[in-house]
Protein backbone atom coordinates (compact mmCIF):
# COMPACT_ATOMS: atom_id res chain seq x y z
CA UNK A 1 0.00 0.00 0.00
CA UNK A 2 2.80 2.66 0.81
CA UNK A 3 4.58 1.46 -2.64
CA UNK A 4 1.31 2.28 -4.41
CA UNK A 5 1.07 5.88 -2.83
CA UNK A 6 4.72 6.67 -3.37
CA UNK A 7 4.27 5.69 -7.09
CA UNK A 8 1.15 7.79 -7.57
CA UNK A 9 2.74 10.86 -5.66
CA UNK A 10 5.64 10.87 -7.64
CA UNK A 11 3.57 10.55 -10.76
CA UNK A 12 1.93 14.13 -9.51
CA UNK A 13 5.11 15.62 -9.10
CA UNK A 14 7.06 14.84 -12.25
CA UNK A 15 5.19 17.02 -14.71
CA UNK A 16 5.75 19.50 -11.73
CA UNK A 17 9.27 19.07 -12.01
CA UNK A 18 10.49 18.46 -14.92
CA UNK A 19 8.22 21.47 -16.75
CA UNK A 20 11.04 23.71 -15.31
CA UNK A 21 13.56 21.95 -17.11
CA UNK A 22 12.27 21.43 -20.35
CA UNK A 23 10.07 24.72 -21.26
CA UNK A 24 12.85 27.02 -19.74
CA UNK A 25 15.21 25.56 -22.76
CA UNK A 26 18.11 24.15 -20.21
CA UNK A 27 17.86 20.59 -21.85
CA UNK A 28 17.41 21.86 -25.23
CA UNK A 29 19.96 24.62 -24.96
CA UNK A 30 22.62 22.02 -23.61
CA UNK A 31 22.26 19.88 -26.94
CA UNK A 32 22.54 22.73 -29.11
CA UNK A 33 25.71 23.61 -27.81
CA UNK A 34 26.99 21.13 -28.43
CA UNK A 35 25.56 21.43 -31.88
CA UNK A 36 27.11 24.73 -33.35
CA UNK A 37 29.35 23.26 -36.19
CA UNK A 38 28.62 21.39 -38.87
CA UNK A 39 29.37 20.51 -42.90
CA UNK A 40 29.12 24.10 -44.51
CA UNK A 41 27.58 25.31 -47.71
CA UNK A 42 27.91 28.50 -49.54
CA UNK A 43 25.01 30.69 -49.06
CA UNK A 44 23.13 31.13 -52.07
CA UNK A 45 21.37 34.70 -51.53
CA UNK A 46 17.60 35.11 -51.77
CA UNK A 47 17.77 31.65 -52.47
CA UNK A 48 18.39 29.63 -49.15
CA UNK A 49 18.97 33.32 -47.16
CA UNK A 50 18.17 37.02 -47.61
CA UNK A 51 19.42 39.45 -45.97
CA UNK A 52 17.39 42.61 -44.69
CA UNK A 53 18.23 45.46 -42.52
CA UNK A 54 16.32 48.57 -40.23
CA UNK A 55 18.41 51.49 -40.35
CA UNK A 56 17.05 55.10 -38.66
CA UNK A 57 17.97 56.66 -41.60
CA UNK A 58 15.24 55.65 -43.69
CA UNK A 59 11.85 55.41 -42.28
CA UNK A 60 8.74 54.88 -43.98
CA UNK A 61 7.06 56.93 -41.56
CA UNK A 62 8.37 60.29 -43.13
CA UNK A 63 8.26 59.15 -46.89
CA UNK A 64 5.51 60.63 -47.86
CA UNK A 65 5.91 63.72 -49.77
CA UNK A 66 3.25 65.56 -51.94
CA UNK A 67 3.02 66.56 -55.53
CA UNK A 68 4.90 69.75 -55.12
CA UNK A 69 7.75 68.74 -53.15
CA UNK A 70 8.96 66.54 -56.19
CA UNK A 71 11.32 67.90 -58.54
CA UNK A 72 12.68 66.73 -61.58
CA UNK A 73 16.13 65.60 -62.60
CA UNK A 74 17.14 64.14 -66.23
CA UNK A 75 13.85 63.97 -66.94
CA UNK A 76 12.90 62.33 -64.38
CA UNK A 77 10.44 62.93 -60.96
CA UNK A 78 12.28 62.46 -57.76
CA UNK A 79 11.23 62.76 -53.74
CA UNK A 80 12.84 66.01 -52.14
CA UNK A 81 15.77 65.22 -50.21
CA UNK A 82 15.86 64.98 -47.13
CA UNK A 83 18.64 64.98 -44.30
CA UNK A 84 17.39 62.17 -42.71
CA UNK A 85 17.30 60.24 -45.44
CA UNK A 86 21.26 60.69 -46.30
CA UNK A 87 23.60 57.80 -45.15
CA UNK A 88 26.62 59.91 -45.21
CA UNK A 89 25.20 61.67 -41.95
CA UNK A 90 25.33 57.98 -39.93
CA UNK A 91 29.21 56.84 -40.04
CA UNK A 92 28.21 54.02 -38.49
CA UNK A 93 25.62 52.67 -40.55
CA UNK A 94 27.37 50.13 -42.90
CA UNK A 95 24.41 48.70 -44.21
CA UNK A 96 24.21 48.29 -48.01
CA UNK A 97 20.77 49.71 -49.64
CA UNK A 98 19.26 46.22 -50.95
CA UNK A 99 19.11 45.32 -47.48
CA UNK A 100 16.48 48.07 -46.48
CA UNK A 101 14.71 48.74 -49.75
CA UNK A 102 12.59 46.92 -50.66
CA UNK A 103 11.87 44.58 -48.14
CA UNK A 104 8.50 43.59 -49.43
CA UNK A 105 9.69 41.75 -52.36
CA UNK A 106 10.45 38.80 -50.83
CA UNK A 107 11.37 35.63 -52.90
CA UNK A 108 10.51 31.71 -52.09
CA UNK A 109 13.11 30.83 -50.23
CA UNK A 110 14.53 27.04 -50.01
CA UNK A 111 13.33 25.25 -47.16
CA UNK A 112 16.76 24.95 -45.02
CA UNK A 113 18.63 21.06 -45.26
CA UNK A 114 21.97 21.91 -44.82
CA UNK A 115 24.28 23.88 -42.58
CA UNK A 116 25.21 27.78 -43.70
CA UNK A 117 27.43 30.12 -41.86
CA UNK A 118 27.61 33.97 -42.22
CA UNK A 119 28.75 37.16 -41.17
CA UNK A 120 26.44 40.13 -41.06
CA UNK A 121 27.76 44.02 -39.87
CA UNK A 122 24.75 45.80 -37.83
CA UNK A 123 24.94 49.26 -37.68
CA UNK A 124 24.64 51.33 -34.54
CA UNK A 125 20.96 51.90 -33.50
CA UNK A 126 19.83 49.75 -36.46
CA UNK A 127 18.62 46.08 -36.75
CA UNK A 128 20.10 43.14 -39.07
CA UNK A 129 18.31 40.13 -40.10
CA UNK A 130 18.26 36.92 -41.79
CA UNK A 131 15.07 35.70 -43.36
CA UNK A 132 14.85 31.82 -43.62
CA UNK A 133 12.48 29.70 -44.41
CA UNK A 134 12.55 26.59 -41.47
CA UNK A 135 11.51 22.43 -42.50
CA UNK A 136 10.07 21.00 -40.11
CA UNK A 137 11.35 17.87 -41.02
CA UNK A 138 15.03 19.37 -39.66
CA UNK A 139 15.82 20.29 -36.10
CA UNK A 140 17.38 23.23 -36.59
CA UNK A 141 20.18 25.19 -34.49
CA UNK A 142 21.03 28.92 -34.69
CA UNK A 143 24.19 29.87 -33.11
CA UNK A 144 24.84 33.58 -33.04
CA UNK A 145 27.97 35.37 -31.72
CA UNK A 146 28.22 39.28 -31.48
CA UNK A 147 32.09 41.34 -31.25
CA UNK A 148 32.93 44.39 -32.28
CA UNK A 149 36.51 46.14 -32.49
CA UNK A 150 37.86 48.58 -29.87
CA UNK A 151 41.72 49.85 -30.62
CA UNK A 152 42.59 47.05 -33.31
CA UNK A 153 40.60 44.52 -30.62
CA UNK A 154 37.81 42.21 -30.89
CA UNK A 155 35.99 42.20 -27.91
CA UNK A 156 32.36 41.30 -27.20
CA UNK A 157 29.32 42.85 -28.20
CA UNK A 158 25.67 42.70 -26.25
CA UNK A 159 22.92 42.85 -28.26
CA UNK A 160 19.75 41.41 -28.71
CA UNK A 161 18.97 38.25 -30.57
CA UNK A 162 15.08 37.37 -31.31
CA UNK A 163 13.70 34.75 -33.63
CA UNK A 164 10.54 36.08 -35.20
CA UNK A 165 7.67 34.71 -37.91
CA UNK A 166 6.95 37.35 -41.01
CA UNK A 167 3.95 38.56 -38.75
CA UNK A 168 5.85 38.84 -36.05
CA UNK A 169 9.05 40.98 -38.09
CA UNK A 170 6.01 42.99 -39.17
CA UNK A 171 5.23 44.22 -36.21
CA UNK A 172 8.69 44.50 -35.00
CA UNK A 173 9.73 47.00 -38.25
CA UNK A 174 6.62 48.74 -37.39
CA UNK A 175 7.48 49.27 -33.59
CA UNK A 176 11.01 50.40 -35.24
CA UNK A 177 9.82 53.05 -37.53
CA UNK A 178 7.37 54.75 -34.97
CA UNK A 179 10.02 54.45 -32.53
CA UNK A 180 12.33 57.06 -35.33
CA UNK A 181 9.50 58.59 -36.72
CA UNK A 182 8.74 62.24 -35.73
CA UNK A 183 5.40 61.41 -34.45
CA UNK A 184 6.94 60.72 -30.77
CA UNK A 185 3.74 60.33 -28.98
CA UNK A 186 3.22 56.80 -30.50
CA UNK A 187 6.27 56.30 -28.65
CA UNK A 188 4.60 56.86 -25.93
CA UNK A 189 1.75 54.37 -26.36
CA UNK A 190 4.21 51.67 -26.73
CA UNK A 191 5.73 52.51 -23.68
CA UNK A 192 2.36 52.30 -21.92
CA UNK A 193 1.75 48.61 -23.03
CA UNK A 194 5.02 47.32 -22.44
CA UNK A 195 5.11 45.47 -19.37
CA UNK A 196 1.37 43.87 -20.59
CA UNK A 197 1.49 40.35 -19.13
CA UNK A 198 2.61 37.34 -21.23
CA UNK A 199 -0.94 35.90 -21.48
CA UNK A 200 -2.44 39.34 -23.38
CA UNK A 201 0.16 39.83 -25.39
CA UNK A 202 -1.46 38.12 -28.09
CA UNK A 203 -4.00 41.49 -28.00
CA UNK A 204 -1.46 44.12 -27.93
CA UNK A 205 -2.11 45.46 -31.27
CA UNK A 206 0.57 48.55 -30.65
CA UNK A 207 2.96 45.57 -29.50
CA UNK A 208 5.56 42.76 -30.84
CA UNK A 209 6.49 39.19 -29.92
CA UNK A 210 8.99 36.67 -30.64
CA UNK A 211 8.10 33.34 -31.67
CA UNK A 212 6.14 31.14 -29.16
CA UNK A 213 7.11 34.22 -26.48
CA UNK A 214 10.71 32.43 -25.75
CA UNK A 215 13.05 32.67 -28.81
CA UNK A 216 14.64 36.49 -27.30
CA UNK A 217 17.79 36.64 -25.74
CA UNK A 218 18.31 40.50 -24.68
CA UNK A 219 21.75 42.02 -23.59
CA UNK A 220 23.99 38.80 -24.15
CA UNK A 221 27.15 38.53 -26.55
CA UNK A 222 26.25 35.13 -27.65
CA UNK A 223 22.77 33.04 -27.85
CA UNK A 224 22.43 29.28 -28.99
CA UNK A 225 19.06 28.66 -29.80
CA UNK A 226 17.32 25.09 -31.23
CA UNK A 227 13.87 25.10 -33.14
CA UNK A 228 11.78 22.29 -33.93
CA UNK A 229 8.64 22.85 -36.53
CA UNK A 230 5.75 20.28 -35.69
CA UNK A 231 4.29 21.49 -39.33
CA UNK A 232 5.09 24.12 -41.45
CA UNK A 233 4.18 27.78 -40.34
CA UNK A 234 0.96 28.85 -42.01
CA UNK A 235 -0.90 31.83 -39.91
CA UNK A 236 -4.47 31.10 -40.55
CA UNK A 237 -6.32 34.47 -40.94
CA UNK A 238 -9.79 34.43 -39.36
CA UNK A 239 -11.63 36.22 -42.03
CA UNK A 240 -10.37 32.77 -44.31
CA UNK A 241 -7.16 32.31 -46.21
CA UNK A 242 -3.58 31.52 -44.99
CA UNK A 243 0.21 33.17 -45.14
CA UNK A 244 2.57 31.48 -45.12
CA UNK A 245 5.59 32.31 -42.49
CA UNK A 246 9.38 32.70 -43.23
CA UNK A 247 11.60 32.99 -39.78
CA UNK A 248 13.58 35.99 -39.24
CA UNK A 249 16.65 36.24 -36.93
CA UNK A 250 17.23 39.53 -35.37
CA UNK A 251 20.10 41.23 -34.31
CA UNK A 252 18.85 44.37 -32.19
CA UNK A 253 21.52 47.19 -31.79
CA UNK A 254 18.72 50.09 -30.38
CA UNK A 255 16.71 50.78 -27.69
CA UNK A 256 13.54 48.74 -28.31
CA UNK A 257 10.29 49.28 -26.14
CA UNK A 258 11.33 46.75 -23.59
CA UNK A 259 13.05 46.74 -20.42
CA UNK A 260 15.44 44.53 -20.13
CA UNK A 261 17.08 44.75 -23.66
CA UNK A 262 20.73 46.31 -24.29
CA UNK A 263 21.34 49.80 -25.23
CA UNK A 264 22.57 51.42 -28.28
CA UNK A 265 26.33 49.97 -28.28
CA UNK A 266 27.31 53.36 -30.27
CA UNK A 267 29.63 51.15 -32.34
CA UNK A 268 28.98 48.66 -35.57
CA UNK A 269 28.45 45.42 -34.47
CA UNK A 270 29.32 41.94 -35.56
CA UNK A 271 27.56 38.67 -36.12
CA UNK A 272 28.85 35.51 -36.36
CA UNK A 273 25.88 33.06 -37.33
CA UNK A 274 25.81 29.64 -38.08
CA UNK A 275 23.03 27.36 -38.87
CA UNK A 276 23.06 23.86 -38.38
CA UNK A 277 20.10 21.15 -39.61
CA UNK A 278 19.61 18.46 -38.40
CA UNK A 279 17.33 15.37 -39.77
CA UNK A 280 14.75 14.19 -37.59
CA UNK A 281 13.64 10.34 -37.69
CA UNK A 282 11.20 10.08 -36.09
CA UNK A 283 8.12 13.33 -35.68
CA UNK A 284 5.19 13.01 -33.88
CA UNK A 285 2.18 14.25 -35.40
CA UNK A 286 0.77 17.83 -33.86
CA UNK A 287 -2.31 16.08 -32.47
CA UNK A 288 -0.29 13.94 -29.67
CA UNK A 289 0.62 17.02 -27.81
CA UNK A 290 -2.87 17.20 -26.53
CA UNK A 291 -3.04 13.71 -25.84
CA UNK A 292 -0.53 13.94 -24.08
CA UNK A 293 -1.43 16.48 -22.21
CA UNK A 294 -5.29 15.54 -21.06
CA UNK A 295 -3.19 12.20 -20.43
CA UNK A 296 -1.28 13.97 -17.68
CA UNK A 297 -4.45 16.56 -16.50
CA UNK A 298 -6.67 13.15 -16.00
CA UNK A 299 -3.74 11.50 -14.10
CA UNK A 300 -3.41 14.51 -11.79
CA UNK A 301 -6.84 14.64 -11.36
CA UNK A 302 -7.30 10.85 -10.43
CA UNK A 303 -4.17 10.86 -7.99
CA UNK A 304 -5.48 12.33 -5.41
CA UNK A 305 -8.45 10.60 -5.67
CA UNK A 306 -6.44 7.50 -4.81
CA UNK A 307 -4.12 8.70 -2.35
CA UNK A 308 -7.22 9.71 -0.18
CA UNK A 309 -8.61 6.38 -0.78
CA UNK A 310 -5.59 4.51 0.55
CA UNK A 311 -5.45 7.08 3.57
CA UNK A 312 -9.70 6.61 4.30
CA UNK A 313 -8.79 2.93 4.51
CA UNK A 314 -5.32 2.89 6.17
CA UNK A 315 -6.87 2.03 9.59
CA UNK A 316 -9.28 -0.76 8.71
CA UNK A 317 -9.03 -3.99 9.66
CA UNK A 318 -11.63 -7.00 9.02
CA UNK A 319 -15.07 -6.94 11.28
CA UNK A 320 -14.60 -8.63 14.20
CA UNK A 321 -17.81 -9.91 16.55
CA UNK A 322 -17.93 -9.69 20.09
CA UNK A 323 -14.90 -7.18 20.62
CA UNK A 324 -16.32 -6.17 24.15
CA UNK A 325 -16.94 -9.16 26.53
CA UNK A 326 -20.26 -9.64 27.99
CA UNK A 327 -21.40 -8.67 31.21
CA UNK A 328 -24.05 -11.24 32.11
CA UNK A 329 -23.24 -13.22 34.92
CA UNK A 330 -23.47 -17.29 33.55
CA UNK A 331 -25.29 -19.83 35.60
CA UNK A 332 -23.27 -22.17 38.39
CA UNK A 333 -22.54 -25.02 36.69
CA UNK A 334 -23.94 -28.04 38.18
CA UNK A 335 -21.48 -31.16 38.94
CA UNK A 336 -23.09 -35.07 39.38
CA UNK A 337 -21.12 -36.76 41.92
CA UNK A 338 -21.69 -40.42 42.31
CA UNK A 339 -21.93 -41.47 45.69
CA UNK A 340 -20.97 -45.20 47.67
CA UNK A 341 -21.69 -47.14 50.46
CA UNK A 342 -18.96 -46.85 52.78
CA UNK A 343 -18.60 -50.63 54.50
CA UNK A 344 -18.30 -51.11 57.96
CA UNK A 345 -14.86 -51.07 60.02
CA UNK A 346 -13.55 -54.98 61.42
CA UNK A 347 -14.17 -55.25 64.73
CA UNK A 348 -10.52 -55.60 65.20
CA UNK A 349 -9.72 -52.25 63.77
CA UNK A 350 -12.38 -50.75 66.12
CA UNK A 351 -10.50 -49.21 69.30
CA UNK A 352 -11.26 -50.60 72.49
CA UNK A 353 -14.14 -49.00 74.92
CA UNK A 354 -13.30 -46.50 77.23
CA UNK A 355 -13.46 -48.44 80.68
C-alpha cells in the first residue's frame, strides 16, 4: 500500500518538475551547444537566405511627400531630399541599400537542409536580419555570436537576438519606424503597453512578440538557440485564407520598447551566425501534444483521488464480533457426583471402649 502511494505521488510531481527543465530551454539549450558546427555550404542569396536590414535613416514613416515637393532631374520625378534620409550623416551605418529597400519583395526561399554560416555588420541603433524559411522535417540550431573592435581589438558585443515569424518581423519593423519617426507620442503608447502580461500579449495590437514568447535573448554577446517545426508555419487568418511564415533572426543594436534589452552599443556590431540542420527520424504528429497532455491533466486529477482512498482505509481492519466481553453473569454449573456405600470397620480395627 505505501509502494502504491509513493508511485502515484511521484507521478503528480514529475510534470511539476520536470516542466522547469524542459520549457525554460536548459535541456534543449545544452544539446545545441553542443551542436554549433557542422558541414558548410555556400550561401546562395535570396535563395536559401536574404538578408534585410532597419536602419534610422530611412523610415517609412516620413516618406511621404506631396506633388509639389517633387522635382525633376534628367527627366525624371524624384522625392525632395531629405537629411534624414542621407547615409553619409550615420558613419556608423554600414548597411548596403538592398538590405532596407525593398523589403517587401520577398522571394521563395529554399526550405533549409543543410548547414550555412555567415557574417552580417549591424549598424549602430539599427537592426540586421536573416530571413529563412525553417523544414520541419530538420531540427534546426542557430548559433549567433556578437564582437565588435575597440583599438585594433575584438571584444564582445551585447545585443539582442530574437527569432521572429513574417507577422511577427512585421510588427517588429513597425514598432522600429514609430520608434524614429517624428510622431513621438506613438512612442509613448508603446511605452504604456510594455510590461502587458505574457498571457495578453497576443492582444497588444501597438505591440511585438517573438516566436512562441521564448526565442529572445536580450543584452547577451552570444545566444544558442534550437527550433523544432511540428508542421510548417501557415498563420491562418480568421476572415479565411492563410500566409505562409518565413523565420527571421534579429540582431537588435537600439533601444527597443522593452526593459530589459541592451542599449545602443554606439559602435557597428558583428555577427557571427551559423546554422546547423539536423534530420529528424522520427516526428510526432501535432495532435499527440494534446493527448498527451489531457493524459497527464486526467492523471493529476485521479491521484489524489487514490491517495485519499488509501489514507480513508489505512486504519481498517476485518469486522470482528464480540470485541467487548459480555457482562451477564453465567449460571453455576452443576457437577453429578456419584456417591458409595462406605462398608463397615472390622471389629478388630475398632478401638477398644473406654473403661
Amino acid at each position: 500500500m505505501r509502494i502504491v502511494t509513493i508511485l502515484v505521488t511521484m507521478l503528480v510531481l514529475i510534470p511539476l518538475t520536470s516542466s522547469g527543465f524542459t520549457g525554460g530551454g536548459i535541456i534543449s539549450n545544452a544539446q545545441a551547444a553542443s551542436a554549433c558546427s557542422g558541414d558548410w555550404q555556400p550561401v546562395v542569396w535570396n535563395e536559401t537566405i536574404q538578408r534585410v536590414a532597419e536602419v534610422p535613416f530611412q523610415n517609412s514613416y516620413n516618406d511621404y511627400y506631396y506633388e509639389e515637393d517633387y522635382y525633376y532631374e534628367d527627366g525624371d520625378m524624384k522625392p525632395p531630399e531629405s537629411d534624414n534620409n542621407n547615409q553619409d550623416d550615420y558613419p556608423l551605418s554600414p548597411e548596403q541599400p538592398y538590405m532596407y529597400q525593398n523589403n517587401w519583395q520577398n522571394n521563395v526561399l529554399t526550405p533549409l537542409a543543410e548547414d550555412y554560416s555567415t557574417f552580417m555588420k549591424i549598424g549602430n541603433d539599427s537592426v540586421g536580419a536573416l530571413r529563412l524559411n525553417l523544414s520541419s522535417n530538420h531540427r534546426t540550431t542557430i548559433c549567433v555570436t556578437l564582437t565588435h573592435i575597440i583599438d585594433d581589438e575584438i571584444v564582445p558585443a551585447f545585443g539582442d537576438v530574437y527569432l521572429m515569424t513574417t507577422s511577427q518581423y512585421d510588427s517588429y519593423t513597425q514598432s522600429y519606424s514609430r520608434s524614429h519617426s517624428s510622431y513621438d507620442w506613438w512612442g509613448d503608447v508603446e511605452e504604456s503597453f510594455k510590461n502587458i502580461p505574457p498571457e495578453w500579449r497576443s492582444f497588444d495590437i501597438l505591440g511585438w512578440r517573438t516566436f512562441r514568447d521564448a526565442h529572445e535573448y536580450e543584452n547577451m554577446d552570444e545566444v544558442v538557440m534550437s527550433v523544432s517545426l511540428d508542421a510548417p508555419e501557415i498563420y491562418n487568418n480568421l476572415f479565411g485564407g492563410s500566409n505562409w511564415e518565413d523565420f527571421y533572426v534579429v540582431v537588435d543594436t537600439w533601444d527597443n520598447s522593452h526593459d530589459s534589452d541592451a542599449e545602443a552599443p554606439n559602435k557597428i556590431v558583428n555577427a557571427d551566425v551559423s546554422i546547423v540542420t539536423t534530420l529528424r527520424s522520427f516526428i510526432l504528429p501535432p495532435w499527440t501534444v494534446s493527448i498527451a497532455f489531457l493524459g497527464i491533466v486526467g492523471c493529476m486529477m485521479i491521484a489524489p483521488i487514490i491517495v485519499n482512498r488509501k489514507y480513508m482505509g489505512a486504519g481498517l481492519a476485518p469486522k470482528q464480533e464480540e470485541l467487548v466481553p459480555l457482562l451477564e453473569i453465567p449460571p453455576p454449573i452443576v457437577y453429578e457426583t456419584q456417591t458409595k456405600a462406605i462398608p463397615p470397620m472390622p471389629e478388630q480395627l475398632l478401638p477398644p471402649p473406654i473403661q
